[in-house]
Protein backbone atom coordinates (compact mmCIF):
# COMPACT_ATOMS: atom_id res chain seq x y z
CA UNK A 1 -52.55 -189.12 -43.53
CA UNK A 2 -55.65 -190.83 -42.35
CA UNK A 3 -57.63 -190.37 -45.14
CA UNK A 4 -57.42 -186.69 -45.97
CA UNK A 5 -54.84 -183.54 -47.16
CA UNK A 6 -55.36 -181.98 -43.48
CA UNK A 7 -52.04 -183.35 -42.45
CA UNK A 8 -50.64 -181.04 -45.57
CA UNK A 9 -51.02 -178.14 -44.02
CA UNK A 10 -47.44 -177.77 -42.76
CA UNK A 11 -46.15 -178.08 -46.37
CA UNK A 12 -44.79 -175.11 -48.46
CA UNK A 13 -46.34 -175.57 -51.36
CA UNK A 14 -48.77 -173.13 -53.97
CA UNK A 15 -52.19 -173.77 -55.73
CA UNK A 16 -51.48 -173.89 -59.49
CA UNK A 17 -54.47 -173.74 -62.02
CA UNK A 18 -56.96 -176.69 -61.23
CA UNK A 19 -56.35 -177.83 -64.71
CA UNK A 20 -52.49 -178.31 -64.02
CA UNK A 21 -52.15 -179.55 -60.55
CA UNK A 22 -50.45 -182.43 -60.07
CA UNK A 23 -51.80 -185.41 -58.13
CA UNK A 24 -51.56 -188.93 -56.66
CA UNK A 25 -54.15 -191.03 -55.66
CA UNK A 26 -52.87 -193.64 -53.16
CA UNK A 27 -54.51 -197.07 -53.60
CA UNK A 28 -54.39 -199.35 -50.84
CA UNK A 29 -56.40 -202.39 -50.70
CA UNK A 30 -60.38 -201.04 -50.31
CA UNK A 31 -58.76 -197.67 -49.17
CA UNK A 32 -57.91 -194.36 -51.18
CA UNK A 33 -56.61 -190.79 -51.04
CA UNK A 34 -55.28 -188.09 -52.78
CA UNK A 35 -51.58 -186.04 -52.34
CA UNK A 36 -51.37 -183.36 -54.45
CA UNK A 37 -49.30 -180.29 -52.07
CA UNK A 38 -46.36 -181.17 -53.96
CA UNK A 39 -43.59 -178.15 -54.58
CA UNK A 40 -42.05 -180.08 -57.39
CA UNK A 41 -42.94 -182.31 -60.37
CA UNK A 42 -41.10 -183.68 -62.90
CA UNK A 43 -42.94 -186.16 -65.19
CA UNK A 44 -41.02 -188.14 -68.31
CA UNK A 45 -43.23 -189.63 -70.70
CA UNK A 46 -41.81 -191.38 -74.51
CA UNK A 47 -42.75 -194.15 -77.38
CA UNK A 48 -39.11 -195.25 -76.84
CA UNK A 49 -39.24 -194.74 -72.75
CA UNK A 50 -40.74 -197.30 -70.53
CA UNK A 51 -41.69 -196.88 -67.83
CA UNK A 52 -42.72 -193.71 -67.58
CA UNK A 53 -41.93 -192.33 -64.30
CA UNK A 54 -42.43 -188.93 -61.73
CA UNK A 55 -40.34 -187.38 -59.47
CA UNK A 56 -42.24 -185.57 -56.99
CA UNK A 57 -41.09 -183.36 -53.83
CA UNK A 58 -42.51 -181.80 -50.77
CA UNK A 59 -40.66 -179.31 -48.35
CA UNK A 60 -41.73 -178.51 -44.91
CA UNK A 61 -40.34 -175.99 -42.01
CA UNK A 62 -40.37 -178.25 -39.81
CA UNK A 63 -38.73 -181.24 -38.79
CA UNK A 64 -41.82 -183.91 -38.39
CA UNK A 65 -44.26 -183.00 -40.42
CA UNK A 66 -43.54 -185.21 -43.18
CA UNK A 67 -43.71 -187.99 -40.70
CA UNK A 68 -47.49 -188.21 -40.88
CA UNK A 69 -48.01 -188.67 -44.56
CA UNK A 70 -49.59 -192.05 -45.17
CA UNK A 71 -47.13 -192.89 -48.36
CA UNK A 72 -45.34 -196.39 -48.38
CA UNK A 73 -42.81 -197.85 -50.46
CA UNK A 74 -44.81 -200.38 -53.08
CA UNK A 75 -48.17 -198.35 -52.77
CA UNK A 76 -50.29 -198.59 -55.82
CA UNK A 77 -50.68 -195.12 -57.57
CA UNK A 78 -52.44 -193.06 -60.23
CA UNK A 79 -50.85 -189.66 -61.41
CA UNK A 80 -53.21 -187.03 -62.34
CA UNK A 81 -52.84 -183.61 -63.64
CA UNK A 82 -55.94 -181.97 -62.86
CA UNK A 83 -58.51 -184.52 -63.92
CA UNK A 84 -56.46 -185.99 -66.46
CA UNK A 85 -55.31 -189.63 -65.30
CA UNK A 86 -51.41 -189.63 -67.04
CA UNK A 87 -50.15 -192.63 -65.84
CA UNK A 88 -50.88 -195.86 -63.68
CA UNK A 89 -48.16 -197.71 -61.51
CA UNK A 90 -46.29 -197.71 -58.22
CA UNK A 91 -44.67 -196.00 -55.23
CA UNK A 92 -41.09 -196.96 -56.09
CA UNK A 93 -39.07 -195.04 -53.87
CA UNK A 94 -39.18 -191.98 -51.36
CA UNK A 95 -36.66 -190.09 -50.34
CA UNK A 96 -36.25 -188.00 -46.90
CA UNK A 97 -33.89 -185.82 -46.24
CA UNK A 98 -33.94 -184.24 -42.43
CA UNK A 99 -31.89 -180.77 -41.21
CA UNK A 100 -32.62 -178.88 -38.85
CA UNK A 101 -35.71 -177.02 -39.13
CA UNK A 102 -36.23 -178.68 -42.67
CA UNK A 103 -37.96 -181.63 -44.13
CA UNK A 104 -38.27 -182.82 -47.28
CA UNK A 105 -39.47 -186.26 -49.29
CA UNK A 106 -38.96 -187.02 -52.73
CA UNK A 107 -41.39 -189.41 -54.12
CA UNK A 108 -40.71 -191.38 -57.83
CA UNK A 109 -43.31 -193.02 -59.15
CA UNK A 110 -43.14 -195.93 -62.39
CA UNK A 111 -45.75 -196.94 -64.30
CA UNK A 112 -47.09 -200.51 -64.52
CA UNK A 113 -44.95 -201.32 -66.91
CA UNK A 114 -41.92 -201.46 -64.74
CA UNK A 115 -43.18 -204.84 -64.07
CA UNK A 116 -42.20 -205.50 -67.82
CA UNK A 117 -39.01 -204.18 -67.77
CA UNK A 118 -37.60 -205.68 -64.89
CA UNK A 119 -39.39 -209.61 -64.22
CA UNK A 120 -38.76 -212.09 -66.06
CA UNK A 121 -41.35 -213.14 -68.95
CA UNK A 122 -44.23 -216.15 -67.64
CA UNK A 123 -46.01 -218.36 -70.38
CA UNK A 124 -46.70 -222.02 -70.65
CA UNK A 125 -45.04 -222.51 -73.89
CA UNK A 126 -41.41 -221.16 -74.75
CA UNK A 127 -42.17 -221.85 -78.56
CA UNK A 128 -45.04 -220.14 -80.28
CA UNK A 129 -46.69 -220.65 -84.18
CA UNK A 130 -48.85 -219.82 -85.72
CA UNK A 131 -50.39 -216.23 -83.28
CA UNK A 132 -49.30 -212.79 -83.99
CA UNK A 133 -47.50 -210.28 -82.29
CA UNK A 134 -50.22 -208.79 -80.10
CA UNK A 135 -51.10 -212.55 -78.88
CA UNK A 136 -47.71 -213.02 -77.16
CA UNK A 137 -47.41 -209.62 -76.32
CA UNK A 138 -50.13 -210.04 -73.84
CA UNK A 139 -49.33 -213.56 -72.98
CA UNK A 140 -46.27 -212.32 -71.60
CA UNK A 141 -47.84 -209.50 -70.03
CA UNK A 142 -50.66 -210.83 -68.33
CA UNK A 143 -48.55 -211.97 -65.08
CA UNK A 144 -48.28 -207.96 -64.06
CA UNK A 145 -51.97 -207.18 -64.59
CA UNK A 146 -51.26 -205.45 -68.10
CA UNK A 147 -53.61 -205.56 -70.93
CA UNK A 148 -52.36 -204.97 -74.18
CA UNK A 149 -54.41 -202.84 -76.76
CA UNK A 150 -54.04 -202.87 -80.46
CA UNK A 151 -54.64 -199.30 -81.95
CA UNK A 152 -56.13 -199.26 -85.34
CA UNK A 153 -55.22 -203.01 -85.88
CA UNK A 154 -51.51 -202.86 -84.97
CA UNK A 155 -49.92 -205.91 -83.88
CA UNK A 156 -52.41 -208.20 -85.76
CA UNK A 157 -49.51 -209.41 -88.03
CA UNK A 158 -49.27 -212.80 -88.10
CA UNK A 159 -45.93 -214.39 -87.01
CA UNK A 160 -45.16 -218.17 -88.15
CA UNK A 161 -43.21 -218.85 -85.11
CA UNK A 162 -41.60 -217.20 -82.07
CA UNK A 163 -39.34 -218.78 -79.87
CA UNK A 164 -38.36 -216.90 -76.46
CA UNK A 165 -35.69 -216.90 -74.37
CA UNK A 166 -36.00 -218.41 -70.91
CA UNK A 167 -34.25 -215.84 -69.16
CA UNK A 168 -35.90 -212.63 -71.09
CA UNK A 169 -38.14 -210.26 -69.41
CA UNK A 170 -41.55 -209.85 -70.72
CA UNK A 171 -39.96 -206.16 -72.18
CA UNK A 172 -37.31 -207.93 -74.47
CA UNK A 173 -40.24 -210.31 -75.70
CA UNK A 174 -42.58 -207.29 -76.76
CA UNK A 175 -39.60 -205.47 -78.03
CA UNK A 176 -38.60 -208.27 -80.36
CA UNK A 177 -41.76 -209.65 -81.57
CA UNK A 178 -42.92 -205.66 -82.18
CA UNK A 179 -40.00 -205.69 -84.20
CA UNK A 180 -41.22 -208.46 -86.66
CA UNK A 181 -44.35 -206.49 -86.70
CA UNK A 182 -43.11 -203.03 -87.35
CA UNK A 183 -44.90 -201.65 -84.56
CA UNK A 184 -44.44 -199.08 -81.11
CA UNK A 185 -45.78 -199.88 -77.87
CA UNK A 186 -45.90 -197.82 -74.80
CA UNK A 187 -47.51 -197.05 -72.00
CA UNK A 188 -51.36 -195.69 -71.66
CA UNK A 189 -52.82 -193.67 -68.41
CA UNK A 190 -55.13 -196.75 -67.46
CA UNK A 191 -51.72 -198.75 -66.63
CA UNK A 192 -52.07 -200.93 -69.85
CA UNK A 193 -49.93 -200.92 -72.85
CA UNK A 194 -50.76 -200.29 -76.32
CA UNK A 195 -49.44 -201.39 -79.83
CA UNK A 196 -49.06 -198.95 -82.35
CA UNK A 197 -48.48 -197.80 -85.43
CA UNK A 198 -46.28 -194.14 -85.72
CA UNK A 199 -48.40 -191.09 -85.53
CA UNK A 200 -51.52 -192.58 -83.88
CA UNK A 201 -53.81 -189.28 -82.95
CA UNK A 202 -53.08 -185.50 -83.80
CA UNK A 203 -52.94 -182.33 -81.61
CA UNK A 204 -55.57 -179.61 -81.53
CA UNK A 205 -52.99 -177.44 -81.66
CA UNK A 206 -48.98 -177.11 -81.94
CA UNK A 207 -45.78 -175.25 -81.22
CA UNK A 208 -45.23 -171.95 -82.32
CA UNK A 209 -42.28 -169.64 -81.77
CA UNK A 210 -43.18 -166.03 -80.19
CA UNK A 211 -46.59 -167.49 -79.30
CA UNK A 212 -46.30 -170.82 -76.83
CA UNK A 213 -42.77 -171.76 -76.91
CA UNK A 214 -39.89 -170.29 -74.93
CA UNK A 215 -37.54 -171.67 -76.22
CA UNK A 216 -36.46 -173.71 -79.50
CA UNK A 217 -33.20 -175.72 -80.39
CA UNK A 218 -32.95 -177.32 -83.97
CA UNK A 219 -30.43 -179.69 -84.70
CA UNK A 220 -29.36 -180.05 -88.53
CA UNK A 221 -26.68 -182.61 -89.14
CA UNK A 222 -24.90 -185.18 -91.91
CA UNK A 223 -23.77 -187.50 -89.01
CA UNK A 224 -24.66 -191.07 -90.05
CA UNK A 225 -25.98 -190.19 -93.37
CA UNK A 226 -25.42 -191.74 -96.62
CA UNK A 227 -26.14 -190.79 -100.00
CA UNK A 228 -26.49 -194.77 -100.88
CA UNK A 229 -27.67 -197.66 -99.11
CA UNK A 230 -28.08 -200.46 -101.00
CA UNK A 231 -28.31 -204.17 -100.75
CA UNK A 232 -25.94 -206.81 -101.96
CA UNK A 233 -25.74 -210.53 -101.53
CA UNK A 234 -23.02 -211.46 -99.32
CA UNK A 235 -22.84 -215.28 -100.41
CA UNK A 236 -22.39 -214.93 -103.47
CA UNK A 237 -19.11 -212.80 -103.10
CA UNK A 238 -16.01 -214.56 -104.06
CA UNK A 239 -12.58 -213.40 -105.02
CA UNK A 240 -12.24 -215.62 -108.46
CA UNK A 241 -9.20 -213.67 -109.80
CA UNK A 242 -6.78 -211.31 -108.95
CA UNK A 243 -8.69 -207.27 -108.20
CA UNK A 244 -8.25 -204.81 -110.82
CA UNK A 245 -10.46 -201.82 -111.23
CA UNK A 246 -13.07 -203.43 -114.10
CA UNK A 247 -13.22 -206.54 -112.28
CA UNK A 248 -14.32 -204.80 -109.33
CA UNK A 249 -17.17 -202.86 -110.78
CA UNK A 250 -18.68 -205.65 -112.67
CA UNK A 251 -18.62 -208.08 -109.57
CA UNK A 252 -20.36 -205.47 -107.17
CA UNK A 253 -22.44 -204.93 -109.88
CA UNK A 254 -23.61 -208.91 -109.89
CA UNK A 255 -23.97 -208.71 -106.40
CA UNK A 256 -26.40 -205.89 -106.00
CA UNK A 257 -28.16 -205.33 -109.45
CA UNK A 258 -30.52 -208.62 -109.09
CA UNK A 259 -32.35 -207.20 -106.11
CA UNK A 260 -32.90 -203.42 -107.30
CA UNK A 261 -32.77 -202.61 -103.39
CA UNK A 262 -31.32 -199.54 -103.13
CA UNK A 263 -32.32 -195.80 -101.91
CA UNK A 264 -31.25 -192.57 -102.18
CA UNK A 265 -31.18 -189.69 -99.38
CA UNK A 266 -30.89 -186.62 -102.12
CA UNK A 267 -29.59 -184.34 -99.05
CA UNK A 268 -26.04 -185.84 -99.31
CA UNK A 269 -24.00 -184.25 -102.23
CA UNK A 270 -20.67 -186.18 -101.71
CA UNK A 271 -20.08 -190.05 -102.11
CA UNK A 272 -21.04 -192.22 -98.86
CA UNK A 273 -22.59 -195.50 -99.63
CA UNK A 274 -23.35 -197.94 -97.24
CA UNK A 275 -24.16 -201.67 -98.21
CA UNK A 276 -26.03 -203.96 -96.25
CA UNK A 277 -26.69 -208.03 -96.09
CA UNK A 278 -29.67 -209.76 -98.06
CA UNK A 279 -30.14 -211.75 -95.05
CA UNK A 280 -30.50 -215.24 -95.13
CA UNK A 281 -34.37 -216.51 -95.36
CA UNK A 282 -35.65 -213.12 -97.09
CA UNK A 283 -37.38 -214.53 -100.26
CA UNK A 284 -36.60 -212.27 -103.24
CA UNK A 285 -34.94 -209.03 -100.97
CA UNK A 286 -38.62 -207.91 -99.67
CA UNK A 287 -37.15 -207.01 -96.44
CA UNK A 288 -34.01 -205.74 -97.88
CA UNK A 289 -35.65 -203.12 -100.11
CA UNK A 290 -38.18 -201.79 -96.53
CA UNK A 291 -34.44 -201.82 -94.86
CA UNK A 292 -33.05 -199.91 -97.17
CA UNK A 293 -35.47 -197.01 -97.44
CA UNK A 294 -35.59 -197.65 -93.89
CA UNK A 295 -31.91 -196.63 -93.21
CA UNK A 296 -32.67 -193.18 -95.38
CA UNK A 297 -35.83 -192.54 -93.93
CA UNK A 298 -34.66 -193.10 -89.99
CA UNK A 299 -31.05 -191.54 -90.78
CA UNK A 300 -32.44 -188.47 -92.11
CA UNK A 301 -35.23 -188.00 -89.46
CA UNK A 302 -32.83 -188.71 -86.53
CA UNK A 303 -30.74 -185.81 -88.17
CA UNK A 304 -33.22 -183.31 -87.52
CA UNK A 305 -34.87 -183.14 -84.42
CA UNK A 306 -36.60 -180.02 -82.50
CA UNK A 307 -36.24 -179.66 -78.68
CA UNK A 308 -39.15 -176.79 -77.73
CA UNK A 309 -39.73 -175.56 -74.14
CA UNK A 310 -43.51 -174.63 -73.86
CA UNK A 311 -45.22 -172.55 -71.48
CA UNK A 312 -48.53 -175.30 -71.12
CA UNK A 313 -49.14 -179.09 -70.75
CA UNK A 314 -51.88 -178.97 -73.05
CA UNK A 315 -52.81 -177.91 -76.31
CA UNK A 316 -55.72 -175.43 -77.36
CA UNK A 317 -58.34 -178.16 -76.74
CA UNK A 318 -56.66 -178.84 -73.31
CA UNK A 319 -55.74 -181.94 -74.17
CA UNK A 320 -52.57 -183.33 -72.42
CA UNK A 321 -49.64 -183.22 -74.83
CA UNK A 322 -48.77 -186.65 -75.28
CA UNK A 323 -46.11 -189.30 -77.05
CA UNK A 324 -47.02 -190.45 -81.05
CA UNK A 325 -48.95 -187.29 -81.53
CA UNK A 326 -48.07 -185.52 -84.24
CA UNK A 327 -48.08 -181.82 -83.44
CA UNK A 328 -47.76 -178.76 -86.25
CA UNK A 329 -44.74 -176.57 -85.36
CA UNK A 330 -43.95 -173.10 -86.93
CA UNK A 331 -40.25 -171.87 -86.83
CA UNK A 332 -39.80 -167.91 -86.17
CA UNK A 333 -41.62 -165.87 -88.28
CA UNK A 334 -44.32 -168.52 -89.14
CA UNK A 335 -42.98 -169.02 -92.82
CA UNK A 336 -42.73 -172.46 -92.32
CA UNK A 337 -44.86 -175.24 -90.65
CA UNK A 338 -44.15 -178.92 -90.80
CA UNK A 339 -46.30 -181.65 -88.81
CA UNK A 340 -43.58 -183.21 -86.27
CA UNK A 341 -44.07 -186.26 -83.80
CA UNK A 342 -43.48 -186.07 -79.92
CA UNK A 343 -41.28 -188.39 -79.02
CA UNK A 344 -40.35 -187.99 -75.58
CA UNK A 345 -41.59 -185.16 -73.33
CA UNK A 346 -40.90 -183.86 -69.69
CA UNK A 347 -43.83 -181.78 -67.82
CA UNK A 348 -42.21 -179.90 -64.98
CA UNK A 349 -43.79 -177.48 -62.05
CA UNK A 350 -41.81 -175.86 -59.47
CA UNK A 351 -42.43 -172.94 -57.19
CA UNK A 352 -40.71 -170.07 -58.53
CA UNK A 353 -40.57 -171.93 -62.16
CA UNK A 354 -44.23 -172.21 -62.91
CA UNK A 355 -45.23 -175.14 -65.77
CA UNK A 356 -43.42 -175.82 -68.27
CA UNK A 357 -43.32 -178.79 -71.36
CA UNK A 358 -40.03 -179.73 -72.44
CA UNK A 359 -40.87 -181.87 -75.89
CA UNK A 360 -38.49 -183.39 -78.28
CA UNK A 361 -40.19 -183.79 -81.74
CA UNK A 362 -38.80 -185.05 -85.14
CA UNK A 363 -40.15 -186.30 -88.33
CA UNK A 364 -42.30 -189.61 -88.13
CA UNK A 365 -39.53 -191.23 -90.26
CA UNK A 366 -37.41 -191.28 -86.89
CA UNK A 367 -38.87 -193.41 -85.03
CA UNK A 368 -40.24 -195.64 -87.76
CA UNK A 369 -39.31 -200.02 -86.56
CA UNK A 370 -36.54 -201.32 -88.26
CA UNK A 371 -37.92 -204.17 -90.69
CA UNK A 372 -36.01 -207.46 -89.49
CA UNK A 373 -36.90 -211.17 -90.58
CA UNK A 374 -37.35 -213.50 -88.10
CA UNK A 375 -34.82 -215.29 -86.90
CA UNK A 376 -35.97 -218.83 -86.64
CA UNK A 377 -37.19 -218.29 -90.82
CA UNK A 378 -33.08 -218.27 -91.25
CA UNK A 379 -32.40 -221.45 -89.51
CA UNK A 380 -31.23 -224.95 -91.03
CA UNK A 381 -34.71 -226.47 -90.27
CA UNK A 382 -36.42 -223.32 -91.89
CA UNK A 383 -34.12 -223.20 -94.72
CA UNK A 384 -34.79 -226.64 -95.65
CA UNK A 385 -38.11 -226.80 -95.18
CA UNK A 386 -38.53 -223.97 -97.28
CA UNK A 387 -36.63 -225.30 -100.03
CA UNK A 388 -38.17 -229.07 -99.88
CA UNK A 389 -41.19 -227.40 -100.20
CA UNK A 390 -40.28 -224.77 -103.22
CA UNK A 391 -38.63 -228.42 -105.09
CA UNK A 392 -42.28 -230.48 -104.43
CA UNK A 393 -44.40 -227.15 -105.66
């Protein structure tokens, strides 16, 4: 394209507002230039998506045109909407398809992070104590160029010992040790990543039916809800005499009372318990009384999630609508408003279509980290370590 959007000029395409057109600036060693006659653009964004990736398309009338745009497989990238940098990554594929007196390319796009997801994670030691989970989260990202940001402190938790897997890519490292820390990561624009607690920022503005959504779906359910969960110790059950009815009550009862872990989701009127583990190496049920609240909490967010279709990209302060914001919608009528968090969103543009923000939202609860212990704390060693030391105290 030698350097400019002249070559462009055969494409079909349509000048959106400056705010919302979409872009790509091509990096190539000391070189760079801008794309941005694109006909179509689909961009998916999450906290529970990685990468984050675009699908963008050009159409021309004729046959060669397409031939002179200076785009290459493995090109480095930004993606801009207007002057708003949304993601850093790569070229990952394009796409041309030739009839006569047609051309058109597809071009997808992945963030950084795709690095993460798909290589295998690099460090010098395979057995870490005494860091925290934002230490080896950038250990293992440092071989793709990723920094890793803590947000508000996330990640700082400090984590005994690690031990990873020799054949785990750096993704399955961050997801597991972000797990022991109760923490989200995902991507940011610059091409880092970030750790983060749910609910990070907050939107100017939010989602409102008759004003700037088109369309709403709400989803109410009972699937996978319980009434009870509640925490028992699995060792200690043992079959001493034959079952009868009593027997049966007072032996559960043994099992679970000593932990008081239990809680309650008050929105399910009949009978469905559901009993989980006090795992091996959790001192006094600490975990098992976050997992059970946990279980309620996640259950009953996951039950009741929002789909909206907006007409903009950005709320009133023209911010970008992003992932982990939490974002005031009001159902029809405006008699009720309730502060939701995006959890996955699509931006689309298309001739013919205009812009448009497809968001899925649901209570912060939903996407809330499972509390877990950490493995190696419920090994032999561990265990009697942990006990030599609790006989010499």
């Amino acid at each position: 394209m030698s350097g400019t959007l002249s070559a462009l000029s055969d494409f079909v395409g349509w000048t959106p507002q400056p705010s919302d057109q979409v872009s790509v600036i091509i990096l190539r060693g000391t070189k760079a230039w801008a794309i941005s006659t694109w006909t179509g653009a689909t961009i998916r964004m999450g906290v529970e998506i990685m990468p984050w990736t675009a699908n963008l398309s050009m159409t021309t009338q004729g046959p060669n045109a397409a031939t002179t745009i200076d785009l290459a497989e493995g090109d480095s990238c930004q993606l801009l909407i207007g002057s708003t940098l949304v993601f850093t990554g790569y070229v990952q594929t394009i796409v041309e398809d030739i009839a006569p007196g047609q051309h058109s390319i597809e071009v997808q796009l992945a963030s950084k992070s795709i690095d993460l997801v798909e290589c295998a994670a690099e460090f010098s030691t395979f057995q870490m104590n005494s860091t925290n989970a934002l230490a080896i989260a950038r250990a293992v990202s440092a071989f793709a160029g990723i920094q890793v940001i803590s947000v508000a402190g996330a990640g700082n938790t400090d984590i005994l010992a690690f031990s990873a897997i020799l054949t785990e890519t750096a993704y399955e490292v961050i997801e597991r040790v972000t797990r022991l820390a109760a923490v989200l990561f995902y991507d940011q624009p610059d091409g880092n990543i970030c750790l983060s607690r749910v609910g990070s920022r907050h939107a100017a503005s939010g989602f409102v039916v008759g004003g700037n959504v088109e369309r709403m779906q709400r989803v109410r359910s009972m699937a996978g809800r319980f009434s009870s969960v509640q925490a028992l110790n699995i060792a200690a059950i043992t079959l001493f005499e034959s079952p009868q009815a009593d027997r049966a009550v007072e032996q559960m009862s043994a099992n679970t009372a000593p932990f008081d872990a239990q809680a309650f989701d008050r929105g399910v009127k009949r009978t469905r318990n559901m009993l989980i583990p006090v795992e091996i190496g959790d001192s006094n049920a600490t975990i098992a009384r976050q997992r059970v609240q946990w279980e309620v909490n996640r259950r009953y967010g996951r039950a009741y999630p929002v789909s909206v279709t907006c007409d903009s990209w950005r709320d009133d302060a023209g911010n970008l609508w992003l992932p982990n914001t939490l974002a005031p919608v009001s159902f029809l009528g405006g008699s009720k408003q309730v502060d939701l968090l995006i959890g996955e969103l699509v931006l689309r543009q298309a001739i013919g279509e205009g812009t448009h923000a497809d968001v899925t939202l649901m209570d912060p609860a939903a996407y809330a980290v499972e509390p877990i212990i950490n493995p190696l704390m419920q090994s032999a060693f561990f265990q009697a370590l942990a006990s030599g030391q609790g006989q010499s105290g």
